[in-house]
C-alpha atoms as a PDB file:
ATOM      1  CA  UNK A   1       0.000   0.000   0.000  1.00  0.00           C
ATOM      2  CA  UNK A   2       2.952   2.154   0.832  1.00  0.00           C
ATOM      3  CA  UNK A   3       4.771   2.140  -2.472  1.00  0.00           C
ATOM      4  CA  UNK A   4       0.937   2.313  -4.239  1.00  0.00           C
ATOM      5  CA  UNK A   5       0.977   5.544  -2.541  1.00  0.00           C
ATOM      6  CA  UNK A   6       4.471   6.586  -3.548  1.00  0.00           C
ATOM      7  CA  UNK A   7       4.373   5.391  -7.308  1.00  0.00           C
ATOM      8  CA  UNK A   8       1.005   7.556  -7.539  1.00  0.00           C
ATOM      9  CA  UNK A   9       3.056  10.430  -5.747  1.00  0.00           C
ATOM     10  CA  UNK A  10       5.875  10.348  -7.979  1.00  0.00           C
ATOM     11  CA  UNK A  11       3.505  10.113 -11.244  1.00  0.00           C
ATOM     12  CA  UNK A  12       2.197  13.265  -9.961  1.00  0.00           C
ATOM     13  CA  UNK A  13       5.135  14.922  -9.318  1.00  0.00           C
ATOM     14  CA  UNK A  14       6.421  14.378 -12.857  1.00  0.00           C
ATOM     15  CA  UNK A  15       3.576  15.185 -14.981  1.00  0.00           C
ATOM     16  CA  UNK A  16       2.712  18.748 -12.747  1.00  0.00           C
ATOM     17  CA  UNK A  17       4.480  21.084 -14.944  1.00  0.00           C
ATOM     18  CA  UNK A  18       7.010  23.511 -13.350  1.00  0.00           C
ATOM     19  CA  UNK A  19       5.613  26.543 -12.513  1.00  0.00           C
ATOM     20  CA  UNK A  20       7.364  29.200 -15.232  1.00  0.00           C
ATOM     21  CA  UNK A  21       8.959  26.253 -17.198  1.00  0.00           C
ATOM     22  CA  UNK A  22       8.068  27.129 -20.297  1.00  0.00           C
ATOM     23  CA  UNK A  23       9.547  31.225 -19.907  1.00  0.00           C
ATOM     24  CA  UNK A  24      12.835  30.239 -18.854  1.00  0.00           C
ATOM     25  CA  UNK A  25      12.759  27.500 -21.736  1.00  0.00           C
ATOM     26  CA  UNK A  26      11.934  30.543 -24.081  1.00  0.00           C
ATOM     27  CA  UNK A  27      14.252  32.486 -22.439  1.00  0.00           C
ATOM     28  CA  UNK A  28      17.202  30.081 -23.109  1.00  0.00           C
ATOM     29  CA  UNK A  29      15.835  28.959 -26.657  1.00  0.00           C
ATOM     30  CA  UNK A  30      16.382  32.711 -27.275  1.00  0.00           C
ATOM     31  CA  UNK A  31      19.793  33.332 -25.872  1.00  0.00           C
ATOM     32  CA  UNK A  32      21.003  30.074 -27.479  1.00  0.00           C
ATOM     33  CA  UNK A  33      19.542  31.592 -31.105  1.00  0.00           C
ATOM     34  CA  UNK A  34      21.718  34.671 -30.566  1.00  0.00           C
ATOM     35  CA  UNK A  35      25.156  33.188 -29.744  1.00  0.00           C
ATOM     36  CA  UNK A  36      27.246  33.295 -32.877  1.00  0.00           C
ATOM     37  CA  UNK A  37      30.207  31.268 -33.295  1.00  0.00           C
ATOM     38  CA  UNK A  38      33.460  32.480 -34.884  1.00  0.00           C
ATOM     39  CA  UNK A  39      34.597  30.854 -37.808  1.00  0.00           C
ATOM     40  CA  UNK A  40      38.129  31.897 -39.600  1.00  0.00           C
ATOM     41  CA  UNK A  41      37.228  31.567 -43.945  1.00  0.00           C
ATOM     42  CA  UNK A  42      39.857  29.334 -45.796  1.00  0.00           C
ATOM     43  CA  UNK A  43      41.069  29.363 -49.099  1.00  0.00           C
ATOM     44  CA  UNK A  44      39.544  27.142 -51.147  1.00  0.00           C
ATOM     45  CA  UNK A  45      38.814  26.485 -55.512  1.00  0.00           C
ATOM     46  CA  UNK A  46      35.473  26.933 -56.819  1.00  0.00           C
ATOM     47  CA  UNK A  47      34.447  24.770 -59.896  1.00  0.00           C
ATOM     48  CA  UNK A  48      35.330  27.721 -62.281  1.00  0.00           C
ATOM     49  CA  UNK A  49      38.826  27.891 -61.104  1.00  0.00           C
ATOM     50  CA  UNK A  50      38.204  30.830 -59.326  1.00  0.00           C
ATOM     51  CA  UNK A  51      38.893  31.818 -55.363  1.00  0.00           C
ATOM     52  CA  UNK A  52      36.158  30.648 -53.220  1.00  0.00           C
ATOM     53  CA  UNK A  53      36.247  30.481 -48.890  1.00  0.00           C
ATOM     54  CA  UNK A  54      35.445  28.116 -46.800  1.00  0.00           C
ATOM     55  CA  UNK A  55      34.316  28.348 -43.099  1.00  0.00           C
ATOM     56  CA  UNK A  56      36.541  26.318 -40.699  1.00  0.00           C
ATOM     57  CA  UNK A  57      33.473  24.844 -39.143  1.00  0.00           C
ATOM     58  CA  UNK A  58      32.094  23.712 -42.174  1.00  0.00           C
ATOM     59  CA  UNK A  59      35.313  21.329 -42.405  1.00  0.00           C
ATOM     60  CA  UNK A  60      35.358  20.872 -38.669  1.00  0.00           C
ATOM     61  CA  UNK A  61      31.453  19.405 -38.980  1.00  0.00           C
ATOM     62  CA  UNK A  62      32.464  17.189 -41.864  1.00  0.00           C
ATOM     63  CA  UNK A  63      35.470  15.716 -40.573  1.00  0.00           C
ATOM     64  CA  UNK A  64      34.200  15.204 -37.169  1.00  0.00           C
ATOM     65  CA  UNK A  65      31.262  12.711 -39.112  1.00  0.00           C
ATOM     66  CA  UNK A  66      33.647  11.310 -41.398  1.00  0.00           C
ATOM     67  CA  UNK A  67      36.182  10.676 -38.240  1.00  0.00           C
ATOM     68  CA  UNK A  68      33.326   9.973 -35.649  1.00  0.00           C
ATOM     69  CA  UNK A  69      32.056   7.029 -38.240  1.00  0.00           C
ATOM     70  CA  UNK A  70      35.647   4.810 -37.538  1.00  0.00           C
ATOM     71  CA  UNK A  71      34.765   2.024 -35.621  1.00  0.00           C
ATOM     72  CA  UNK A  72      35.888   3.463 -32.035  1.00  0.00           C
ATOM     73  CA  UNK A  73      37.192   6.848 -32.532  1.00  0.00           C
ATOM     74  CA  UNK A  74      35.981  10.378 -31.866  1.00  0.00           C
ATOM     75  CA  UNK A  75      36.745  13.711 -32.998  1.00  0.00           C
ATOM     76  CA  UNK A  76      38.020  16.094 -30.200  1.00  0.00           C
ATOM     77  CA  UNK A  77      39.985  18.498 -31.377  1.00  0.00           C
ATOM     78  CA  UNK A  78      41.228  19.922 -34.924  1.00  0.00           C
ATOM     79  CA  UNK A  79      43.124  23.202 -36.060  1.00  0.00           C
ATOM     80  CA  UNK A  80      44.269  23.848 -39.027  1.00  0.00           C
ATOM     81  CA  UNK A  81      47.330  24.737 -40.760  1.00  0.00           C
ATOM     82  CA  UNK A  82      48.739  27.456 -43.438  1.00  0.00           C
ATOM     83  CA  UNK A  83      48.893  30.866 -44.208  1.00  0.00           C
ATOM     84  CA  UNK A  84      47.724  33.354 -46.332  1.00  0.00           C
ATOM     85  CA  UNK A  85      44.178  32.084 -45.417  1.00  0.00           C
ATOM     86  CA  UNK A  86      45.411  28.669 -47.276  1.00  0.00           C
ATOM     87  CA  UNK A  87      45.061  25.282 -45.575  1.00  0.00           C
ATOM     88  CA  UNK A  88      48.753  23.784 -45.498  1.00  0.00           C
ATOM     89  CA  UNK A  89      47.900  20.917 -42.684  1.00  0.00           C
ATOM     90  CA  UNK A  90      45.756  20.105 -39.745  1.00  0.00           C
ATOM     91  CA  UNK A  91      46.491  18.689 -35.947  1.00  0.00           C
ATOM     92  CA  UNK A  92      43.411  16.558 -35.298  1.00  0.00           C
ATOM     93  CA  UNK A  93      42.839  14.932 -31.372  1.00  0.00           C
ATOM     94  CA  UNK A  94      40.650  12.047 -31.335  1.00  0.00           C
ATOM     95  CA  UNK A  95      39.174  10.320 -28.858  1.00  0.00           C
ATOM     96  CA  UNK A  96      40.553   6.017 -29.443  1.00  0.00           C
ATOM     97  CA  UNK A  97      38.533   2.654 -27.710  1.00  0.00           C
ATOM     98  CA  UNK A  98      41.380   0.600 -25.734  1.00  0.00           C
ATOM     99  CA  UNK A  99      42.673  -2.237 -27.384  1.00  0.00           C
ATOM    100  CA  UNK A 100      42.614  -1.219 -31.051  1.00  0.00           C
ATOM    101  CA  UNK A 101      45.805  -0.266 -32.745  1.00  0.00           C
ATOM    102  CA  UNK A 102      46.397   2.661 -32.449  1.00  0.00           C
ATOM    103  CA  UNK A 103      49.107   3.858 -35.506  1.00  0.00           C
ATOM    104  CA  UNK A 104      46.760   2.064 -37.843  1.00  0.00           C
ATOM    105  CA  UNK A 105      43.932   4.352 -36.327  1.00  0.00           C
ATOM    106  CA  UNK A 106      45.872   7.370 -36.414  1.00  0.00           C
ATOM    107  CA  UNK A 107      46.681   6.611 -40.461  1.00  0.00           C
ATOM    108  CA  UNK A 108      43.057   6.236 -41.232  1.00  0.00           C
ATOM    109  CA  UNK A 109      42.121   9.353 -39.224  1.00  0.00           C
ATOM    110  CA  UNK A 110      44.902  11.056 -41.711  1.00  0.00           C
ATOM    111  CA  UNK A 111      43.838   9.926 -44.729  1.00  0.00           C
ATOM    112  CA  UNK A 112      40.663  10.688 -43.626  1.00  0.00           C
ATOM    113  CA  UNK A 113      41.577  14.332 -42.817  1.00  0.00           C
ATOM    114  CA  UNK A 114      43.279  14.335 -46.170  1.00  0.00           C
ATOM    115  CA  UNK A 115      40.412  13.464 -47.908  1.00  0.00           C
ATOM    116  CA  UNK A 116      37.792  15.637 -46.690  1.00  0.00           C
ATOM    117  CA  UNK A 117      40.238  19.143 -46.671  1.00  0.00           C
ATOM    118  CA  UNK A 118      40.564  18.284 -50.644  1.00  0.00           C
ATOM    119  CA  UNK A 119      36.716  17.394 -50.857  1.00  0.00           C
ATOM    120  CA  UNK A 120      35.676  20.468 -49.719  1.00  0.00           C
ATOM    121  CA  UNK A 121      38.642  23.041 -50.705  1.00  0.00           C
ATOM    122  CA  UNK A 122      39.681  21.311 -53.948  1.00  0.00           C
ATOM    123  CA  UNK A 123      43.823  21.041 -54.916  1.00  0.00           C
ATOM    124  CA  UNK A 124      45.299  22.461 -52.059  1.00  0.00           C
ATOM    125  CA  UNK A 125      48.278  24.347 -52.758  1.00  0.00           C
ATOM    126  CA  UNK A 126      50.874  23.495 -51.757  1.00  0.00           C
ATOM    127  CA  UNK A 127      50.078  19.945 -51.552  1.00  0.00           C
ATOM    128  CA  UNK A 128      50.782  18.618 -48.594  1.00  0.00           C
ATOM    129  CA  UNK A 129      49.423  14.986 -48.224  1.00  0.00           C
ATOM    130  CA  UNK A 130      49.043  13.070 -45.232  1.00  0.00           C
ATOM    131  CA  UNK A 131      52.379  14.290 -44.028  1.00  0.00           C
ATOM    132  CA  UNK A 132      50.734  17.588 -43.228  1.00  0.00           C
ATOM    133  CA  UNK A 133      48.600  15.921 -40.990  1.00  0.00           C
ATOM    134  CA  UNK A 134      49.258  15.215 -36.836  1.00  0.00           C
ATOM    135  CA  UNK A 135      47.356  13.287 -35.017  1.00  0.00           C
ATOM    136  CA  UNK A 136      46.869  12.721 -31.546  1.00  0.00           C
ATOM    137  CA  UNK A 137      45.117  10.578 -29.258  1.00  0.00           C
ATOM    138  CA  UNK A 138      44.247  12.400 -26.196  1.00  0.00           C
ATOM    139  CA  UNK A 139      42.229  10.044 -24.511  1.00  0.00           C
ATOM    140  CA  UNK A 140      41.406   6.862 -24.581  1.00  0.00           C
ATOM    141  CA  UNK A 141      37.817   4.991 -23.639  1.00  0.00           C
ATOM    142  CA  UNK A 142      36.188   1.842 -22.914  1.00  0.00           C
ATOM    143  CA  UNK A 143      33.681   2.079 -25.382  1.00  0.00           C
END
């Protein structure tokens, strides 16, 4: 009878709505809408031949679901490389499982890298490969 009483307290409880719930939730839907994030433009070659930029998040978001798709390995962290607004490289942290190989990981995640940054910016000049690439492991999970 006890927990009767408790199981019909606790249905209560959750389905009473929280008194000014939905303000603050429009209140934080709003401040959310209005934070902007800053995004450095890199170099890349339209279709014509012609100059054409590229938003460092926009290669951030695609590598991190080309990278977070590896069996066991997560995107943490990536900068990129170059000058002149021009992509020469990247440093890319990931996020491994235990037990897998780790240098064979660590190509893939290059190639990878590789094959995204010329995706989405076209020949990179100078070319720079793989080589260009570092990658780190910076953690390591159980997953």
């Amino acid at each position: 009878m006890t927990e009767d009483i408790l199981r019909r307290a606790a249905a209560e409880a959750r389905s009473a709505p929280e008194p000014g719930w939905v303000d603050i939730s429009a209140h934080i839907q709003q401040k959310l809408r209005s934070v902007t994030r800053r995004s450095r433009p890199i170099l890349a070659e339209a279709d014509s031949g012609g100059p054409l930029y590229v938003a460092d998040h926009v290669l951030v978001s695609q590598l991190r679901v080309a990278i977070n798709a590896l069996p066991g390995c997560e995107l943490s962290r990536v900068s990129f490389v170059g000058e002149d607004g021009r992509a020469t490289g990247a440093v890319v942290e990931v996020i491994a499982s235990y037990g897998q190989d780790l240098a064979a990981l660590g190509e893939q995640v290059k190639a990878i890298t590789f094959e995204v940054i010329t995706d989405l910016l076209g020949p990179v000049e100078p070319p720079f490969g793989t080589d260009g690439i570092d990658v780190t492991i910076t953690d390591l999970n159980d997953r």
